[in-house]
Protein backbone atom coordinates (compact mmCIF):
# COMPACT_ATOMS: atom_id res chain seq x y z
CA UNK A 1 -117.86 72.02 52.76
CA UNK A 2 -116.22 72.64 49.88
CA UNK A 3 -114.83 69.74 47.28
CA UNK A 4 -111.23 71.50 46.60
CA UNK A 5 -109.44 73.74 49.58
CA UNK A 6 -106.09 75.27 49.00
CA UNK A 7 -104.85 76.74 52.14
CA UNK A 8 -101.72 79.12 52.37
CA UNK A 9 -100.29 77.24 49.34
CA UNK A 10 -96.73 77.87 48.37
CA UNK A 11 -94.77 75.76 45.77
CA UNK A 12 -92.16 76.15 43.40
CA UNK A 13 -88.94 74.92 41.66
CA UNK A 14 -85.80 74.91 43.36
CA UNK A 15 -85.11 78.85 44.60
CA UNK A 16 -87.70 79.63 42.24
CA UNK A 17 -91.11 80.26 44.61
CA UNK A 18 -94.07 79.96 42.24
CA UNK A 19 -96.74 80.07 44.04
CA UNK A 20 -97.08 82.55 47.60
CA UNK A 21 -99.68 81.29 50.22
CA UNK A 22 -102.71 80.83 47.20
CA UNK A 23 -106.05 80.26 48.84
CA UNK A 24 -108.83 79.23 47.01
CA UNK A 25 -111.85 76.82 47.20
CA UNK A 26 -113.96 74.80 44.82
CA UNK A 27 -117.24 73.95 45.34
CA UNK A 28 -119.20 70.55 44.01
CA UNK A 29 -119.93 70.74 40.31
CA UNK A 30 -118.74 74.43 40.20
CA UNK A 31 -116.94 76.06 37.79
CA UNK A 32 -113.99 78.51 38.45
CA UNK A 33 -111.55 79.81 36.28
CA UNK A 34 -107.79 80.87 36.89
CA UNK A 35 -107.10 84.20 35.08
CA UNK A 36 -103.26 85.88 34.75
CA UNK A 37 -100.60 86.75 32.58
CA UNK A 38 -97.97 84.38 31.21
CA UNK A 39 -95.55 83.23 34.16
CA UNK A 40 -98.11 84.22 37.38
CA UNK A 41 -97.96 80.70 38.87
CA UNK A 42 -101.52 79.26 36.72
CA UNK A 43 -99.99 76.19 35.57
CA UNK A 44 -97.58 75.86 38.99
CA UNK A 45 -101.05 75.91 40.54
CA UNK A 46 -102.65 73.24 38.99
CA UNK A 47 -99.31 70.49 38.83
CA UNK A 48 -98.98 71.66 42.95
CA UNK A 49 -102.67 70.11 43.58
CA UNK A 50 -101.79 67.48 41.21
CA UNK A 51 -99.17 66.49 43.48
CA UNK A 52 -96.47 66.72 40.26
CA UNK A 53 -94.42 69.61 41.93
CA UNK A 54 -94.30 69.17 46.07
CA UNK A 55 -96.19 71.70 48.59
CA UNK A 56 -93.51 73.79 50.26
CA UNK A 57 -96.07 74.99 52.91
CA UNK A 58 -99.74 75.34 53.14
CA UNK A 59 -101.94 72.36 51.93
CA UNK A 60 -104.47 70.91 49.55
CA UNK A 61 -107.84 69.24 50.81
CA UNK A 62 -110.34 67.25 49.06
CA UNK A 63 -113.34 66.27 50.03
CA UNK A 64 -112.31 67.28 53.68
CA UNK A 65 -108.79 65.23 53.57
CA UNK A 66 -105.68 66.17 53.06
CA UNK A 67 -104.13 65.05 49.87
CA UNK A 68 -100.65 67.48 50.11
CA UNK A 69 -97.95 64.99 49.81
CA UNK A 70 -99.47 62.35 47.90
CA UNK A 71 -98.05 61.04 44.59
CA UNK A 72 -99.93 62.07 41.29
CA UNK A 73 -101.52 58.29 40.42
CA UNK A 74 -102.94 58.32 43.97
CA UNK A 75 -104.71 61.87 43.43
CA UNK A 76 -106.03 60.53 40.64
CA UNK A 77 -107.45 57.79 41.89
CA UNK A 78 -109.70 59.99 44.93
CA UNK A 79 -111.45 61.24 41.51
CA UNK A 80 -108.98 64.52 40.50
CA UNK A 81 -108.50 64.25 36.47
CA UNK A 82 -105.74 66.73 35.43
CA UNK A 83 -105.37 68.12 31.53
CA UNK A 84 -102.07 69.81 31.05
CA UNK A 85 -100.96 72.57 29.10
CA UNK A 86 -99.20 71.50 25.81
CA UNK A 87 -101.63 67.95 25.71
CA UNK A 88 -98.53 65.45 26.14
CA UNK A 89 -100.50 62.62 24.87
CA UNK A 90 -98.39 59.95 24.05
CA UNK A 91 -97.42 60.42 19.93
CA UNK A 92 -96.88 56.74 19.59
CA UNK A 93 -99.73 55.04 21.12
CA UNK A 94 -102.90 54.87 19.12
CA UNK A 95 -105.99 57.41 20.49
CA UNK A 96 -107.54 54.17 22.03
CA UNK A 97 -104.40 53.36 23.67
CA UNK A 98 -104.04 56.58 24.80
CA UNK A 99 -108.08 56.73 26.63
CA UNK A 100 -107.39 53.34 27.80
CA UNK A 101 -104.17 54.93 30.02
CA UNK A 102 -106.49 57.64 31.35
CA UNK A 103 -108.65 54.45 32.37
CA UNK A 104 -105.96 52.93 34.60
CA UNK A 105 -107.49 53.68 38.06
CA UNK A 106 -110.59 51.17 36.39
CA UNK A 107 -110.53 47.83 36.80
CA UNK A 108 -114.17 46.88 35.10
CA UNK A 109 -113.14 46.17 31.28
CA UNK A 110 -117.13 46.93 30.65
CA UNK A 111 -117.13 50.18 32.19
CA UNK A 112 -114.31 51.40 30.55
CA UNK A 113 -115.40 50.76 27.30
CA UNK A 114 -118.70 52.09 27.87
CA UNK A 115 -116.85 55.65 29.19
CA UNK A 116 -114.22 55.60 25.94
CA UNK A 117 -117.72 55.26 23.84
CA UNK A 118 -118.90 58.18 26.12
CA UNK A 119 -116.00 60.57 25.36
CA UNK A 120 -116.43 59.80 21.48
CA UNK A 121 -119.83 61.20 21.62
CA UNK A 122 -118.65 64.07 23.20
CA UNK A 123 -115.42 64.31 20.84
CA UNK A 124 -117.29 61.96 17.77
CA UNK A 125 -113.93 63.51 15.83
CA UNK A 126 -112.13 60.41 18.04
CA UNK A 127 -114.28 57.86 17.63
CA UNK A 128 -113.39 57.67 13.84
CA UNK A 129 -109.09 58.29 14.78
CA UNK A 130 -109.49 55.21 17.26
CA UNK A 131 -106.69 52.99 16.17
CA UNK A 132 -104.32 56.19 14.07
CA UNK A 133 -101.31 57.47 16.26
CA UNK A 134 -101.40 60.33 18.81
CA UNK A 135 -98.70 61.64 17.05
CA UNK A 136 -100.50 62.47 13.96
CA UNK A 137 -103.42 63.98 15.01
CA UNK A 138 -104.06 67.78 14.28
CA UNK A 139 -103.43 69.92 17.53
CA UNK A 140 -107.12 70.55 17.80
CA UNK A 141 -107.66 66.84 17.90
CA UNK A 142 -104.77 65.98 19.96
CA UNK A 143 -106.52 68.68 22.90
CA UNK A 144 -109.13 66.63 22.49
CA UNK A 145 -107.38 63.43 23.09
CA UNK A 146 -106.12 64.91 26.11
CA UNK A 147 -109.55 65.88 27.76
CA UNK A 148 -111.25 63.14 26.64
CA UNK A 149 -107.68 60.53 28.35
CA UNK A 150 -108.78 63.00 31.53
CA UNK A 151 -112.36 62.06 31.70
CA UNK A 152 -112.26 58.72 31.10
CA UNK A 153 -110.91 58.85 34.73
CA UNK A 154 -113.85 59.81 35.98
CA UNK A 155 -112.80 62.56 37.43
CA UNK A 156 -115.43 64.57 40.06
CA UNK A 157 -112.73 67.18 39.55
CA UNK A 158 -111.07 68.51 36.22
CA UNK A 159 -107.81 70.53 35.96
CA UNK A 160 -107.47 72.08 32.71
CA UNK A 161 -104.77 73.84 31.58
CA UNK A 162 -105.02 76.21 28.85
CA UNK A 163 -107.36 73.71 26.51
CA UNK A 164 -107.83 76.52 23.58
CA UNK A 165 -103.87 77.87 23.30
CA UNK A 166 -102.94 77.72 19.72
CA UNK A 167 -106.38 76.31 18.08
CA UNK A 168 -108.91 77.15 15.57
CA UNK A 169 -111.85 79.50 16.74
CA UNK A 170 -114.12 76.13 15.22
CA UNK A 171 -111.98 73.99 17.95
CA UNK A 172 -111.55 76.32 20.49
CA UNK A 173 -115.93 76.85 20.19
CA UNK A 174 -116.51 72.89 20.27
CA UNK A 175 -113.95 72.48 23.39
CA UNK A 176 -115.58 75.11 25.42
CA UNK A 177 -119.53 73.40 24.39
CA UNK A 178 -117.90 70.71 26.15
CA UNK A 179 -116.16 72.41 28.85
CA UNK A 180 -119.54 73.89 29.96
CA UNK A 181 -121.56 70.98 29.53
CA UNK A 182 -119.19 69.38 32.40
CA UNK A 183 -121.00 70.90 35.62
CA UNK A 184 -124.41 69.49 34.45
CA UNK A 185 -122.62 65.98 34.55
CA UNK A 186 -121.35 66.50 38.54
CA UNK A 187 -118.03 67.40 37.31
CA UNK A 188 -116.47 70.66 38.91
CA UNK A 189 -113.83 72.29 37.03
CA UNK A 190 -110.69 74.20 37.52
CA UNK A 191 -109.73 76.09 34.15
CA UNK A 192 -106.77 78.01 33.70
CA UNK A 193 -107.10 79.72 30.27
CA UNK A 194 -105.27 82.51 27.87
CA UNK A 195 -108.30 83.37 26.66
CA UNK A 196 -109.87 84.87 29.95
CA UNK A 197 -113.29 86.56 28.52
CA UNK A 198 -114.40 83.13 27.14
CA UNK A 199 -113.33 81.98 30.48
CA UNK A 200 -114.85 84.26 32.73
CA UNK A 201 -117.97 84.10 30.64
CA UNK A 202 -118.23 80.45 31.40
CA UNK A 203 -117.00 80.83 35.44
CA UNK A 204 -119.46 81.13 38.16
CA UNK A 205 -116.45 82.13 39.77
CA UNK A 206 -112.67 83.44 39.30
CA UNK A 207 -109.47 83.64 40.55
CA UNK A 208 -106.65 86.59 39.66
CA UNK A 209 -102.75 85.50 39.82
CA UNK A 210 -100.77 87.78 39.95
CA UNK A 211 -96.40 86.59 40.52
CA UNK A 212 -97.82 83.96 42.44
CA UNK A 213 -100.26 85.30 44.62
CA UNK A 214 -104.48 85.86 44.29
CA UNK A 215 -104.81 89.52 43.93
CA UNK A 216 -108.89 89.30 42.92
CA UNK A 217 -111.69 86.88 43.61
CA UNK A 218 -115.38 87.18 42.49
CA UNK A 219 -118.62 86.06 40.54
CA UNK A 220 -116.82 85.42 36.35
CA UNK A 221 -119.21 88.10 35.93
CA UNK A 222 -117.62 90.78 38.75
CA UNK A 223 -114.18 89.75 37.44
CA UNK A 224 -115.18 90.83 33.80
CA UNK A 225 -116.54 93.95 34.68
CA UNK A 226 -113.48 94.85 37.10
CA UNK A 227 -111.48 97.90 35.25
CA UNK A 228 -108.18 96.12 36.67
CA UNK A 229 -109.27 92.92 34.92
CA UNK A 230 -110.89 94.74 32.00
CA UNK A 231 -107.30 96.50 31.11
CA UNK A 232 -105.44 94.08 31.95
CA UNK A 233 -106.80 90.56 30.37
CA UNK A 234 -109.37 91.48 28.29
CA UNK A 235 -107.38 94.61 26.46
CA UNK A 236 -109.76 96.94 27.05
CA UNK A 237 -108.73 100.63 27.75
């Protein structure tokens, strides 16, 4: 069975339909990646099984239950972490404030800790920014911040939303270590990402969205040798 089903899915803002009757499945500890061009429903995706925008048909199962409906906090708490495009930390809250949020759903002081001193060694870069500002971090550090708020969760499945847009190439290289280093820990991941070669490189599996549908499904390695994809996401001729 898979971890993640989303059946039929359609979602969107006011008369604006987003997403038209997506299907896709996740499998434990697997990742996929969501590949398409700026405005195809990727990010829509992602905040409709979050529960932030509301399922106008179709549904979302995990772990074999029905979660379409549910508010955010309580999707959170059945073990989905969610890292949004554009970060949105919290600027005036300090980086340990800030992990200590994506802790709520804990309620063993120990444990927490002992997960905000895991993170650090994954991101040591926070570990030495623990009591400076959100806010002034650099934006390489502040996508950091927003994985590491995710994980400390304890997610068994991650949402990330476009976690290299905008950084260095040294960033982007250290994110995606730790991006791929996240299946060998039980974590499956979802990852919707602008740059779709280092994303379909890391994918055991993809997704195309195209104006709100899934136009192409495969292996990350059938996707990237697709012509379609080739031409159209990886700009080659």
């Amino acid at each position: 069975m898979p971890m993640l089903e989303v059946q039929e899915l359609e979602a969107g803002y006011g008369p604006i339909q987003a997403l038209n009757a997506v299907s896709l499945e996740v499998r434990e500890g697997e990742l996929i990646a969501i590949i398409g061009a700026n405005g195809a429903g990727k990010t829509s995706l992602l905040m409709a099984i979050s529960g932030i925008i509301s399922a106008r048909r179709g549904q979302v199962l995990f772990c074999g239950r029905s979660i379409t409906g549910l508010k955010p906090h309580a999707i959170v708490r059945l073990g989905i972490g969610h890292s949004p495009e554009g970060r949105r930390i919290f600027p005036r809250l300090t980086v340990r404030e800030n992990l200590e949020l994506g802790g709520f759903t804990q309620r063993d002081a120990w444990q927490l800790k002992r997960d905000i001193a895991e993170v650090c060694e994954l991101f040591p870069v926070l570990g030495t920014r623990m009591n400076q500002l959100g806010g002034t971090l650099s934006g390489g550090e502040q996508q950091m911040l927003a994985v590491a708020r995710a994980l400390v969760g304890r997610p068994t499945l991650l949402l990330l939303d476009e976690p290299s847009l905008g950084l260095a190439p040294l960033v982007v290289a250290k994110l995606f270590s730790v991006i791929a280093g996240l299946t060998a820990r039980g974590i499956a991941v979802v990852l919707v990402e602008q740059n779709a070669r280092a994303a379909l490189k890391l994918a055991a599996r993809g997704y195309v969205l195209e104006a709100g549908r899934i136009t192409l499904s495969g292996s990350g390695q059938e996707l990237a040798s697709d012509n379609r994809v080739r031409e159209a996401y990886l700009g080659e001729g």
